[in-house]
C-alpha atoms as a PDB file:
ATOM      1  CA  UNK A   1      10.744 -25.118  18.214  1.00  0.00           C
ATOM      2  CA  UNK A   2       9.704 -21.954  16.102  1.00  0.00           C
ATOM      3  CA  UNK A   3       7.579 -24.066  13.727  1.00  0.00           C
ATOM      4  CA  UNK A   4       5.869 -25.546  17.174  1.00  0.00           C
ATOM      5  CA  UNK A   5       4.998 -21.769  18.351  1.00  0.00           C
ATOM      6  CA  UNK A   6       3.607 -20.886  14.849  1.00  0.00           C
ATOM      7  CA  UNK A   7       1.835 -24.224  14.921  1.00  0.00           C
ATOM      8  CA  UNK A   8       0.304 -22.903  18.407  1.00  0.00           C
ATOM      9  CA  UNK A   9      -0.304 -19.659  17.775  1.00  0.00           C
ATOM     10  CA  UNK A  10      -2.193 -21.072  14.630  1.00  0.00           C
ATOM     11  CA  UNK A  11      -4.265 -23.092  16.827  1.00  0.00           C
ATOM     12  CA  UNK A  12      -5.023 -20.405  19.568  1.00  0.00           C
ATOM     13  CA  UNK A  13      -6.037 -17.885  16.980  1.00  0.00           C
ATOM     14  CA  UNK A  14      -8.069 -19.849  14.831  1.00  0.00           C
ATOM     15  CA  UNK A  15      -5.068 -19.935  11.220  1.00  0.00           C
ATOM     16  CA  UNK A  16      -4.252 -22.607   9.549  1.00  0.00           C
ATOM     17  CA  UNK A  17      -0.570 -23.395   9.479  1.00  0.00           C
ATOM     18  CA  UNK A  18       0.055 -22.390   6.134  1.00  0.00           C
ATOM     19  CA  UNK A  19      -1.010 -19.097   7.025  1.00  0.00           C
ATOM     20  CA  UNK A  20       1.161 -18.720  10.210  1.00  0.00           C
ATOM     21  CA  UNK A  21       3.983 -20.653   8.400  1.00  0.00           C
ATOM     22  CA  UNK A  22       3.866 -17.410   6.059  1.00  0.00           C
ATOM     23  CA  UNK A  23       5.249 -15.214   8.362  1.00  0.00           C
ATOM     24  CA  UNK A  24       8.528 -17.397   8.236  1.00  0.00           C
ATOM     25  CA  UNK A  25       9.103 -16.578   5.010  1.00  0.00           C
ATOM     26  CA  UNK A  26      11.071 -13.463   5.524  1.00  0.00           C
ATOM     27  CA  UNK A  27      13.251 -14.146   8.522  1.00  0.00           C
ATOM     28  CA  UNK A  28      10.177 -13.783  10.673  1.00  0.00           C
ATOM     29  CA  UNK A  29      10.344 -14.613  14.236  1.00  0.00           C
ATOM     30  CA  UNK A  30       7.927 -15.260  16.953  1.00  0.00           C
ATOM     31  CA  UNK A  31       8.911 -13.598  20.557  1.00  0.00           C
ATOM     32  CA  UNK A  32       7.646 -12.799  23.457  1.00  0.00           C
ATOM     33  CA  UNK A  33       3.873 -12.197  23.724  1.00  0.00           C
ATOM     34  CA  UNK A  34       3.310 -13.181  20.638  1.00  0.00           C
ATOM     35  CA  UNK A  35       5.076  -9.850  18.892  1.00  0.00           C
ATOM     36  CA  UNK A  36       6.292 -10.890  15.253  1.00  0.00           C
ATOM     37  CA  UNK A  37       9.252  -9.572  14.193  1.00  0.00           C
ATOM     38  CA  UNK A  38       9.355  -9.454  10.752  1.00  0.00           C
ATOM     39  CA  UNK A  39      13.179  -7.732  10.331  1.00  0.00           C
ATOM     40  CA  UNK A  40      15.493  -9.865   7.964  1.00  0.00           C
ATOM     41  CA  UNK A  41      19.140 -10.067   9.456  1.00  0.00           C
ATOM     42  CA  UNK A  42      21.599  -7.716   7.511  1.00  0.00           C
ATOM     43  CA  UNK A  43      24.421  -7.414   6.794  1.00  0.00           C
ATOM     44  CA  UNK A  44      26.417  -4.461   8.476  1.00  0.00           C
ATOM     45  CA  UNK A  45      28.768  -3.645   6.327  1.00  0.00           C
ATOM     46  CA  UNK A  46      26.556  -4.132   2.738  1.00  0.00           C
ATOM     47  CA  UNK A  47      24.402  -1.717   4.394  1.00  0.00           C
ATOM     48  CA  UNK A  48      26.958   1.485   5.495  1.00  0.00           C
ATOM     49  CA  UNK A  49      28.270   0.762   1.551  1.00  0.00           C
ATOM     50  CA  UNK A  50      24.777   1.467   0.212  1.00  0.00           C
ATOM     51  CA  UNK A  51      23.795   3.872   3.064  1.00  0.00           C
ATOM     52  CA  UNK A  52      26.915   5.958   1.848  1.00  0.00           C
ATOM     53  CA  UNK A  53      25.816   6.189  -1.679  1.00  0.00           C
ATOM     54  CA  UNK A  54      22.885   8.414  -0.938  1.00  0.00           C
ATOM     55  CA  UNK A  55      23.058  12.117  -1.255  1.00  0.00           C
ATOM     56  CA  UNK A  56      20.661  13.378   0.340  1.00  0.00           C
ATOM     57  CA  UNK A  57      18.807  14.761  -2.292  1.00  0.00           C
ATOM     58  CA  UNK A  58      15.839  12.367  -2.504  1.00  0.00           C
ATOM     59  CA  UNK A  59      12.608  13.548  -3.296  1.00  0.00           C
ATOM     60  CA  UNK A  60      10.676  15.156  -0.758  1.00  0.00           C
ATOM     61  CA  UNK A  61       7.282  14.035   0.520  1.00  0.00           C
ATOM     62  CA  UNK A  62       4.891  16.932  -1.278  1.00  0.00           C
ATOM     63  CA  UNK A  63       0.894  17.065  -0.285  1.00  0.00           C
ATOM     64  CA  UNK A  64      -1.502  17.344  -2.830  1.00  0.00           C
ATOM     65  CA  UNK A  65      -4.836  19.043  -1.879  1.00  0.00           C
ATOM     66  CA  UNK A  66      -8.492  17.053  -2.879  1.00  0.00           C
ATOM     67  CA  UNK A  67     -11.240  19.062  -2.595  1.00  0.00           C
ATOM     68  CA  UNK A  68     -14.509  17.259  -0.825  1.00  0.00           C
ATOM     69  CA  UNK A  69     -17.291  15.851  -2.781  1.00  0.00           C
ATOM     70  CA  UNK A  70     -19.247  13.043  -4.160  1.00  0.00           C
ATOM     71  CA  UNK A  71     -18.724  10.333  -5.914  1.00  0.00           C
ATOM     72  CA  UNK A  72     -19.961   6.949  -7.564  1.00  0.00           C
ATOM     73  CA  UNK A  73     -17.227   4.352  -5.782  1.00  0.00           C
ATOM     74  CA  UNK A  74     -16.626   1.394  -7.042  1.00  0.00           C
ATOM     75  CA  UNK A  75     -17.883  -0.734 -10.506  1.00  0.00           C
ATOM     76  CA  UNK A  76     -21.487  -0.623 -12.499  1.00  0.00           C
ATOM     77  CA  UNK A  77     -23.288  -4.162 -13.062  1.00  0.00           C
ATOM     78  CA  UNK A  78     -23.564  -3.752 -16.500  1.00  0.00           C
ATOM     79  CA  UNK A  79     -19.674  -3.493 -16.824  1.00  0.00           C
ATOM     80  CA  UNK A  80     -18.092  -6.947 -18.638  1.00  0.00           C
ATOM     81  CA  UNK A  81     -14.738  -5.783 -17.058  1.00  0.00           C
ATOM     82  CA  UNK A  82     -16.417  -4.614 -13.847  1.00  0.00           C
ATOM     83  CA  UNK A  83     -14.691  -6.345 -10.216  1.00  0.00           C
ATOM     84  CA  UNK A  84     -17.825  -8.271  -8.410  1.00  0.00           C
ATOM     85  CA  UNK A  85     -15.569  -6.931  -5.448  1.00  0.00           C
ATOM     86  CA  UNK A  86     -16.499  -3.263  -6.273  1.00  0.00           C
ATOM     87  CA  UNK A  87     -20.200  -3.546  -6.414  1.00  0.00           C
ATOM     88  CA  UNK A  88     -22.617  -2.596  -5.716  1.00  0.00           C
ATOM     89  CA  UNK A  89     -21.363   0.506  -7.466  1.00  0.00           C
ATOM     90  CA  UNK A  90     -22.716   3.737  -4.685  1.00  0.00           C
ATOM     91  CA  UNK A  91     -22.203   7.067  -3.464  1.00  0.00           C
ATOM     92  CA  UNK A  92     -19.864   7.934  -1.163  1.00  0.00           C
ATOM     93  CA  UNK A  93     -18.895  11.654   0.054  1.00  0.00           C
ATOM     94  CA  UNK A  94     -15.584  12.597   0.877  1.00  0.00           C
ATOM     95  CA  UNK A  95     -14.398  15.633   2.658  1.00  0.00           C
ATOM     96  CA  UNK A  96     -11.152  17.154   1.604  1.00  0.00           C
ATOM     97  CA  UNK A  97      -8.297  15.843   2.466  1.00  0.00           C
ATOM     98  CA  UNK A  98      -4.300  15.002   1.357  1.00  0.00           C
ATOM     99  CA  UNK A  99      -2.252  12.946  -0.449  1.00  0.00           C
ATOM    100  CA  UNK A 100       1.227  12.411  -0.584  1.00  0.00           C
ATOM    101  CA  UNK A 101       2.426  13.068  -4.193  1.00  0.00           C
ATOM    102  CA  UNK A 102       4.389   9.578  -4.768  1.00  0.00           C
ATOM    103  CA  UNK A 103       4.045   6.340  -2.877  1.00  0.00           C
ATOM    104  CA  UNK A 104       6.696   6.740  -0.506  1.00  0.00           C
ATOM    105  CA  UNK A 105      10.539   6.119  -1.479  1.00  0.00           C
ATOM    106  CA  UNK A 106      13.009   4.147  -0.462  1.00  0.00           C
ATOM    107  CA  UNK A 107      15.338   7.233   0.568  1.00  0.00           C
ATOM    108  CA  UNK A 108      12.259   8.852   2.626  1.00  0.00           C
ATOM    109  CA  UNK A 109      11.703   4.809   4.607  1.00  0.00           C
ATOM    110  CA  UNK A 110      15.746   5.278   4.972  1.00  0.00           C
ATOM    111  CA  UNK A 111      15.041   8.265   7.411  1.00  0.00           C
ATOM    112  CA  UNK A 112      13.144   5.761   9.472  1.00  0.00           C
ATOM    113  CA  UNK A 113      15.087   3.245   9.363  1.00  0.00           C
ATOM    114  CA  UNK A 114      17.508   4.973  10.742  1.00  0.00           C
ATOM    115  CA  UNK A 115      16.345   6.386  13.036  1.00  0.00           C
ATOM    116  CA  UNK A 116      15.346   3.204  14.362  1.00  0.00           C
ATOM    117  CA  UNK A 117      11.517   3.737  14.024  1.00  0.00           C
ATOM    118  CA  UNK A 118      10.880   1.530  11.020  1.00  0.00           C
ATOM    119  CA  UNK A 119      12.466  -2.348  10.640  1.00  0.00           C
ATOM    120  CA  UNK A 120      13.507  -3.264   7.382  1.00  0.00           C
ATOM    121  CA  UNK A 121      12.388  -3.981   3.969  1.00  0.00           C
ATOM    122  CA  UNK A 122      12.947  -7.706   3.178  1.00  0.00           C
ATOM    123  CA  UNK A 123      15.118  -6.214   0.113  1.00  0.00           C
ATOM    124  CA  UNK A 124      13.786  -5.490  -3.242  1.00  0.00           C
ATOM    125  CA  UNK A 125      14.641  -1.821  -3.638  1.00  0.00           C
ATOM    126  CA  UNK A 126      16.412  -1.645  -0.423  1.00  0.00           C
ATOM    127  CA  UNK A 127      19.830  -1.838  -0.817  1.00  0.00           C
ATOM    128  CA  UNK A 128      19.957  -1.617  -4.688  1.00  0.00           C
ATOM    129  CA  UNK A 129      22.229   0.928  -6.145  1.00  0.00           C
ATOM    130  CA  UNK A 130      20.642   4.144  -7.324  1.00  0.00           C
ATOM    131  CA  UNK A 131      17.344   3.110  -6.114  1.00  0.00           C
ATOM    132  CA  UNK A 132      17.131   5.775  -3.990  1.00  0.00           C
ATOM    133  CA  UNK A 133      13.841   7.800  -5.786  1.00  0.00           C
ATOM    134  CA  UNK A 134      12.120   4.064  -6.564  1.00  0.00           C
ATOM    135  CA  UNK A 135       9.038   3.389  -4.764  1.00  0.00           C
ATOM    136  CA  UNK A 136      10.152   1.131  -1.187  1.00  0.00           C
ATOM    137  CA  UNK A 137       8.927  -2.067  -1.795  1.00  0.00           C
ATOM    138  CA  UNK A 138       8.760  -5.288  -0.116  1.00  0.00           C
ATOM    139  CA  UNK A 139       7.450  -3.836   3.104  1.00  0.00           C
ATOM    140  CA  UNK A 140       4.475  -5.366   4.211  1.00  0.00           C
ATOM    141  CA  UNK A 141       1.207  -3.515   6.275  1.00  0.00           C
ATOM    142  CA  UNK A 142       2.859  -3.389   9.516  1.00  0.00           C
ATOM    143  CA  UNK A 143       6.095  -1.677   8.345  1.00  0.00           C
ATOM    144  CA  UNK A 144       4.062   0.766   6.325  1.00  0.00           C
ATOM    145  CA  UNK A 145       2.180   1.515   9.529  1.00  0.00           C
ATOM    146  CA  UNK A 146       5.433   1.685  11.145  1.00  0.00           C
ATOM    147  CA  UNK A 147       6.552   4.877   8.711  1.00  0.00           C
ATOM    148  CA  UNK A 148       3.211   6.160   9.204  1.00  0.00           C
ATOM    149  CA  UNK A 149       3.803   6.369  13.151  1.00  0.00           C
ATOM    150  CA  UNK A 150       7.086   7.797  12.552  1.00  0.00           C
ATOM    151  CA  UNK A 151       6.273  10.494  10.147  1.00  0.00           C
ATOM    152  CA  UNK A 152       3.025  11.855  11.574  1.00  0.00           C
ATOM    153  CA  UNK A 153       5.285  12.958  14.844  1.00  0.00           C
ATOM    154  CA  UNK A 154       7.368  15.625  11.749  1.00  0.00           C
ATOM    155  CA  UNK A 155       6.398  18.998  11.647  1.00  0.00           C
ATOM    156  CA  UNK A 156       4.508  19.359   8.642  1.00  0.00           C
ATOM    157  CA  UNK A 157       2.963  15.645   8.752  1.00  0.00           C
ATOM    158  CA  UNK A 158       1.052  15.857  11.732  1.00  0.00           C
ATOM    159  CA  UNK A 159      -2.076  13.456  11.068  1.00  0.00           C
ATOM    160  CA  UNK A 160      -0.202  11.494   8.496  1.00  0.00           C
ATOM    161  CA  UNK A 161      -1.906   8.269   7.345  1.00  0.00           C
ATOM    162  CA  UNK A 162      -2.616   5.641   4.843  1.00  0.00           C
ATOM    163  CA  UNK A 163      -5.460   6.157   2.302  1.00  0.00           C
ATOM    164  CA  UNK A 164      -8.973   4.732   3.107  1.00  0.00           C
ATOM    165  CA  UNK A 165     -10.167   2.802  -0.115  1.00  0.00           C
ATOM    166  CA  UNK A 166     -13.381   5.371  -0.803  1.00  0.00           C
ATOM    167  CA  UNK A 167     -10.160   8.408  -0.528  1.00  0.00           C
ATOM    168  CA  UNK A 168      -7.951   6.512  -2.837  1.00  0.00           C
ATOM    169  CA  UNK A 169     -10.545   5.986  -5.420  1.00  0.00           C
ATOM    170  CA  UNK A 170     -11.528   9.369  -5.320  1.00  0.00           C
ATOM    171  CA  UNK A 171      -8.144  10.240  -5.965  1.00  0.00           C
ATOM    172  CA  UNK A 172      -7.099   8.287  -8.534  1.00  0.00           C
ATOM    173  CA  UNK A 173     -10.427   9.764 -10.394  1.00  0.00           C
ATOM    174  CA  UNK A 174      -9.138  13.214 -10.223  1.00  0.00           C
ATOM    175  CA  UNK A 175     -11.216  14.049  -7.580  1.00  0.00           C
ATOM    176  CA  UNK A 176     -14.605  11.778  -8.402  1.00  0.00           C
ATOM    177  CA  UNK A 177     -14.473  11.846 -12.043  1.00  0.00           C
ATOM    178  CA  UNK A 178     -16.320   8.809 -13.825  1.00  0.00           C
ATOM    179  CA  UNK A 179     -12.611   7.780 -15.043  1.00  0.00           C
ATOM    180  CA  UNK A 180     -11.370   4.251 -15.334  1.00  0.00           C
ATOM    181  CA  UNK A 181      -8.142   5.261 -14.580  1.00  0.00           C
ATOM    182  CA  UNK A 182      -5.898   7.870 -13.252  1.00  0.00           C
ATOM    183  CA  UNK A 183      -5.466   9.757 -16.438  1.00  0.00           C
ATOM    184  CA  UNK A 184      -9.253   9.473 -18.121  1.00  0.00           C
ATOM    185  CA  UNK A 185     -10.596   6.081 -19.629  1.00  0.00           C
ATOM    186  CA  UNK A 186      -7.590   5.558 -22.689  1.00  0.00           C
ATOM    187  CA  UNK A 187      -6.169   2.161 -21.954  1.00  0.00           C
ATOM    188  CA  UNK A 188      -2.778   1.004 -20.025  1.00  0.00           C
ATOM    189  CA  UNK A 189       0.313   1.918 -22.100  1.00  0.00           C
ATOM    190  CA  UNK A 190       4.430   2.344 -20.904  1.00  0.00           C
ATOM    191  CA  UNK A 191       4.437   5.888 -21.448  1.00  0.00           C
ATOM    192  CA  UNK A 192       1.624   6.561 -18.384  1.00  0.00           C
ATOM    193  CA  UNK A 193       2.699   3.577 -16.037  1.00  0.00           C
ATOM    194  CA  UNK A 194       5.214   1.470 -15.246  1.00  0.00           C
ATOM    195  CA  UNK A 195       4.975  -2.008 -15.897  1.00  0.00           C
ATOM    196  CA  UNK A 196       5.885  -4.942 -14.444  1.00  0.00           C
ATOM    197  CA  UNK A 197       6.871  -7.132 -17.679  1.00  0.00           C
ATOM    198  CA  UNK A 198       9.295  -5.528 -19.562  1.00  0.00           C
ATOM    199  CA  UNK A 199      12.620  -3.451 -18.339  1.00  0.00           C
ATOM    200  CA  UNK A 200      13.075  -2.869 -14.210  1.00  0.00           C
ATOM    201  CA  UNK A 201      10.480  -3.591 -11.991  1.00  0.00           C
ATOM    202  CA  UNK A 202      10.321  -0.163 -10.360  1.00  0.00           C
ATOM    203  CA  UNK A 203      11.398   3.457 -11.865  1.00  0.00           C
ATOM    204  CA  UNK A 204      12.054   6.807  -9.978  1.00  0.00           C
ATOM    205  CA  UNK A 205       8.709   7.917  -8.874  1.00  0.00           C
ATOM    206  CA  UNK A 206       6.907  10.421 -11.309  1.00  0.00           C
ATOM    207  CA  UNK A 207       8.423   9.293 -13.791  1.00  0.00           C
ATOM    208  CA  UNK A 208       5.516   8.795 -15.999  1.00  0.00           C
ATOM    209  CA  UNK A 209       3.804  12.217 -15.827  1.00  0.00           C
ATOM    210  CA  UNK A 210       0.977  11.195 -18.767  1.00  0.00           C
ATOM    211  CA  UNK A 211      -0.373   9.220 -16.204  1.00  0.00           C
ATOM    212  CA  UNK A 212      -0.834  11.594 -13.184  1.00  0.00           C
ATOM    213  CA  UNK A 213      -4.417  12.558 -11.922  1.00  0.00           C
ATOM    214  CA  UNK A 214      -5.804  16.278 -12.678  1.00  0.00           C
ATOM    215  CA  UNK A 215      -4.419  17.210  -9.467  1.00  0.00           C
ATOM    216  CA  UNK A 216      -0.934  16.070 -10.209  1.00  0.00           C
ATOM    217  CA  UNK A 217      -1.297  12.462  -8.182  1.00  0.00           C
ATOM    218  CA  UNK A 218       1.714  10.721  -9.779  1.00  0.00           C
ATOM    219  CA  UNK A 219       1.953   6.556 -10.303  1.00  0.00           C
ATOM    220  CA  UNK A 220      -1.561   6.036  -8.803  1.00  0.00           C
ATOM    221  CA  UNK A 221      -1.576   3.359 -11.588  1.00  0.00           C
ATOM    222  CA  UNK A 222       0.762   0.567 -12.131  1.00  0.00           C
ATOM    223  CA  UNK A 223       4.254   0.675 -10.502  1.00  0.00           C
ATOM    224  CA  UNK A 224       3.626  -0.429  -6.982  1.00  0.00           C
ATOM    225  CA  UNK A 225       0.495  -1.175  -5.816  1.00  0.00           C
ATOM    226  CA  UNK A 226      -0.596   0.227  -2.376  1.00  0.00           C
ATOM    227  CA  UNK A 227      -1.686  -0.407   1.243  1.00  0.00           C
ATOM    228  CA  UNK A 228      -4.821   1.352   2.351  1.00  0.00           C
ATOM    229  CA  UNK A 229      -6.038   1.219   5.963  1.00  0.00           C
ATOM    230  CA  UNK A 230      -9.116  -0.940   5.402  1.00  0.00           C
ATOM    231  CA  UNK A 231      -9.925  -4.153   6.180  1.00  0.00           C
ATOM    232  CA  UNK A 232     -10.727  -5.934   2.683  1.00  0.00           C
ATOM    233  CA  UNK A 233     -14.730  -7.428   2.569  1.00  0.00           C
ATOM    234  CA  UNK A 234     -15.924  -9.121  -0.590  1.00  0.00           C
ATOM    235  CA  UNK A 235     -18.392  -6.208  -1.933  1.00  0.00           C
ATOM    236  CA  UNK A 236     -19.425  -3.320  -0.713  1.00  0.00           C
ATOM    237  CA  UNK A 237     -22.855  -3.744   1.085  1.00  0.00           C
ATOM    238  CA  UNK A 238     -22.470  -2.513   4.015  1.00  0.00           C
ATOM    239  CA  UNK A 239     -19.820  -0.211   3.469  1.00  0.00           C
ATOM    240  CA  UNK A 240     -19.366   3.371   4.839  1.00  0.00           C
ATOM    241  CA  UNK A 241     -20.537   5.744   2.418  1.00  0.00           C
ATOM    242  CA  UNK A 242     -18.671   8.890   4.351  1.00  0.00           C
ATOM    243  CA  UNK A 243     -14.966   8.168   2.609  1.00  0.00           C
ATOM    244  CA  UNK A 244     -13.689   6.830   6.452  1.00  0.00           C
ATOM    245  CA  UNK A 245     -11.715   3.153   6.553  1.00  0.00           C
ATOM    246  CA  UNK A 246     -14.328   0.234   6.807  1.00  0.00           C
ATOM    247  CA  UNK A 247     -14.967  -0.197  10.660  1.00  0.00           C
ATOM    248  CA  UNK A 248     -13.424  -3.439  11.943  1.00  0.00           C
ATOM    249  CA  UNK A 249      -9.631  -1.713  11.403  1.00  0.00           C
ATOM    250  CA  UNK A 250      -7.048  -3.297  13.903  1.00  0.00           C
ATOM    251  CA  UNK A 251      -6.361  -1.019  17.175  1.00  0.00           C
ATOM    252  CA  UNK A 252      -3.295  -0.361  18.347  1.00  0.00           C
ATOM    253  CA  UNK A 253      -2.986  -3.203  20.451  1.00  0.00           C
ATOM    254  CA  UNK A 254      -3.483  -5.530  17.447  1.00  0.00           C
ATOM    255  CA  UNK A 255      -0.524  -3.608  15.290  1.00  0.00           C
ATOM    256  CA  UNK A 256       1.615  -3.687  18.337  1.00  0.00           C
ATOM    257  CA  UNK A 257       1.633  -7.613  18.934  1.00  0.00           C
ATOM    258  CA  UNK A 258       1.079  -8.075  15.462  1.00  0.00           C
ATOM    259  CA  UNK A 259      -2.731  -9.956  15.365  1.00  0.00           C
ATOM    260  CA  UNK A 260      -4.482  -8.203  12.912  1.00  0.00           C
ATOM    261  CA  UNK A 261      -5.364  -9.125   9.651  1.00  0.00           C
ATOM    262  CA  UNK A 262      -3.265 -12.564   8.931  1.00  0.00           C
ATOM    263  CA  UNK A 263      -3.805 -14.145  12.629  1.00  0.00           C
ATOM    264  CA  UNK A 264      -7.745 -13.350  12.458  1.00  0.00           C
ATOM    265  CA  UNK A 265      -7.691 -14.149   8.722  1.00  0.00           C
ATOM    266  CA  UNK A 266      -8.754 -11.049   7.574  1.00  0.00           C
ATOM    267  CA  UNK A 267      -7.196  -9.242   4.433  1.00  0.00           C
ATOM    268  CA  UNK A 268      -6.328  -5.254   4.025  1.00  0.00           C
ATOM    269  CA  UNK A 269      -7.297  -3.733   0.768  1.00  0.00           C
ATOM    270  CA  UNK A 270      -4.776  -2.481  -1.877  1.00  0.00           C
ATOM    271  CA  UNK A 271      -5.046  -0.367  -4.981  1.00  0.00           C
ATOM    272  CA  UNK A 272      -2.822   0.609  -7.827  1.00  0.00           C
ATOM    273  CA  UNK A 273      -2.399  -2.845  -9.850  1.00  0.00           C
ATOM    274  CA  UNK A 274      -2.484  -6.622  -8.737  1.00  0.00           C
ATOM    275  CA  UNK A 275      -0.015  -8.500 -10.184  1.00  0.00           C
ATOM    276  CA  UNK A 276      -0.681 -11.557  -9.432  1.00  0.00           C
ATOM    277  CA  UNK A 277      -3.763 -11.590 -11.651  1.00  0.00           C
ATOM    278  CA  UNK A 278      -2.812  -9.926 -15.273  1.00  0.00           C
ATOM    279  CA  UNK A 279      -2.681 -13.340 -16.921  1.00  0.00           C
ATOM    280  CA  UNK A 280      -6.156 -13.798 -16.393  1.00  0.00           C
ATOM    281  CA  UNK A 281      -7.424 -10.394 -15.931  1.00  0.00           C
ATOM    282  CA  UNK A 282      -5.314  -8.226 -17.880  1.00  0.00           C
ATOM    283  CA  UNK A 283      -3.509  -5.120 -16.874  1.00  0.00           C
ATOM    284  CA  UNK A 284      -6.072  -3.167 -18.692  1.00  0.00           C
ATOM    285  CA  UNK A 285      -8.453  -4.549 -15.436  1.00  0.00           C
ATOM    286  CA  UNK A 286      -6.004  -4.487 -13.032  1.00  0.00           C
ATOM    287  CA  UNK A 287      -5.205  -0.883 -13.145  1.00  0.00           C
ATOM    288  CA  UNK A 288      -8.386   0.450 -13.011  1.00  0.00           C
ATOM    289  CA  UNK A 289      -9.907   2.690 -10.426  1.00  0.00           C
ATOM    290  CA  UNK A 290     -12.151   0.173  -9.114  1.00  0.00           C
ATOM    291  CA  UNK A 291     -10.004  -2.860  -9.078  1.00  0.00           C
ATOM    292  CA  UNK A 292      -9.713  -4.032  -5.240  1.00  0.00           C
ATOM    293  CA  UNK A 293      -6.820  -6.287  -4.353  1.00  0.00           C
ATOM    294  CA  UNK A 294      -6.197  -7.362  -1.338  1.00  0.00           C
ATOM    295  CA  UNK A 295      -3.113  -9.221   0.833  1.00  0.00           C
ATOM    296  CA  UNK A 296      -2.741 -10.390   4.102  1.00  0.00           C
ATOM    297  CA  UNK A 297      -1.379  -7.948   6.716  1.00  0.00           C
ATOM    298  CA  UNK A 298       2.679 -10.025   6.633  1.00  0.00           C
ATOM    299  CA  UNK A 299       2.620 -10.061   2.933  1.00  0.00           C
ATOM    300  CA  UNK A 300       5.221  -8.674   1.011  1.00  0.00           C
ATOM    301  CA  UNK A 301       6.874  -8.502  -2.455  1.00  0.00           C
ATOM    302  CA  UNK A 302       8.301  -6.682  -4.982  1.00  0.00           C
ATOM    303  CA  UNK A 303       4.774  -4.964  -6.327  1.00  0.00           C
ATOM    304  CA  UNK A 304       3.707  -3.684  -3.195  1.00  0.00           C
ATOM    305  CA  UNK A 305       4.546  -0.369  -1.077  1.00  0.00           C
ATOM    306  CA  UNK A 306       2.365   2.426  -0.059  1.00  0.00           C
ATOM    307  CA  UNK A 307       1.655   6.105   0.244  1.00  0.00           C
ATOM    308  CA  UNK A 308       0.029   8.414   2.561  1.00  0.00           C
ATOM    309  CA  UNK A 309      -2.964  10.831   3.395  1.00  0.00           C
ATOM    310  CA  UNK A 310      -3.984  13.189   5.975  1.00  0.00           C
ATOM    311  CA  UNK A 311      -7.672  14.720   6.562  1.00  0.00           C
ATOM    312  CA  UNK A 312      -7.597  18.956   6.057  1.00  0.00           C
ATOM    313  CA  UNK A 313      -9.959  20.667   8.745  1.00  0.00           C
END
């Protein structure tokens, strides 16, 4: 009966069923007015043993300030390595704004979790011992929007976000710089990021300090790559040149029932590394500033989790 509904809802939307099939993958379900709910089951008593493990002395969420400017987004023409994505290369201004510090951690996602605001990962990092300052992974767009909902309402978060694509690039180039990566234009190497081919998948955030940003931007590189707020278009003509999220973003009705992105077959941008292309790319290419993957909306996987950013009056 559930493949039927997914088969319908495919039809009615305008997806193939491979698409809508996609949101099975995880324990998916489809309810009532079309909400997908993409919680896994769990089990109870695996959980309060892991849950009781933590200490409560996780990393807290820190801000790190980006002063305004201008900047060249995106990759020159006459660049062999260049993404056809990320061109025309052009300049975009930014005003000042924050960023959280670390993509956001399993024990901070725990706080909403339980407190009921945020459904859970589909595993990964949750629920694996001493995980607790590793990056939350395996959480697709949806959930991170979910943490984003539930943060913004904390003292101290109010306006909280994820990234547009024009903020996180001028981020990761230390506020605008004409770097190809985080930490200036020297290639890829273990002791600025983590990698995703030799040892654990993840590591405790900031763990590779070589590779932070001027400002002190840790694992914008490598580790996990991350959800921006941006709906992904091949190139940039077009694009706004103001640093604000590509119009076209899903409204809140779309989030709520869970049509954005995958159901109109649209894709969200990501940034940090894609790992599904190294083999032909390289991770020299995939971690650069400029690189533009993108997912659909229900994705998720070990690679992927996100961070945030709030605009500074």
């Amino acid at each position: 009966m559930k493949r039927l509904l997914f088969a319908a809802a495919a039809v009615l939307f305008g997806v193939n069923a491979s698409q809508a099939g996609a949101f099975n993958g995880h324990g998916c379900t489809l309810g009532s007015a079309l909400l997908f709910s993409c919680e896994p089951p769990r089990d109870n008593a695996a959980y309060a043993a892991w849950s009781a493990t933590y200490d409560g002395a996780g990393k807290p969420i820190e801000w790190v300030a980006l002063p305004g400017g201008g900047f060249m987004m995106g990759s020159p023409e006459n660049d062999p390595e260049g993404s056809v994505d990320a061109m025309p290369r052009h300049e975009v201004g930014i005003r000042k704004f924050e960023m959280s510090k670390t993509p956001v951690t399993v024990a901070q996602y725990k706080e909403c979790f339980d407190a009921g605001k945020c459904s859970e990962p589909s595993g990964c990092n949750w629920g694996a011992p001493g995980s607790w300052d590793h990056p939350v992974n395996c959480v697709n767009w949806f959930q991170a929007n979910e943490y984003v909902k539930y943060i913004s309402g904390k003292p101290g978060f109010e306006g909280a976000r994820l990234p547009s694509e024009a903020e996180w690039e001028y981020a990761a180039r230390s506020g605008g710089k004409d770097n190809l990566y985080p930490w200036g234009n020297e290639r890829p190497s273990p002791d600025k990021v983590v990698y995703h081919y030799d040892g654990p998948l993840t590591a405790p955030v900031c763990s590779k300090p070589a590779g932070n940003t001027e400002q002190g931007l840790c694992d914008m590189s490598g580790h996990v790559a991350q959800w921006l707020s941006d709906i992904f278009e091949c190139g940039y003509e077009g694009e706004p040149v103001d640093g604000t999220k590509l119009p076209g973003y899903p409204g809140a009705w779309q989030i709520k029932i869970g049509l954005a992105g995958a159901l109109s077959g649209k894709l969200v941008s990501l940034r940090g590394i894609d790992i599904s292309a190294p083999d032909r790319l390289g991770i020299g290419v995939t971690m650069r500033n400029d690189y533009r993957p993108s997912k659909y909306v229900s994705y998720s996987d070990a690679t992927i989790g996100f961070r945030l950013a709030r605009s500074i009056r």
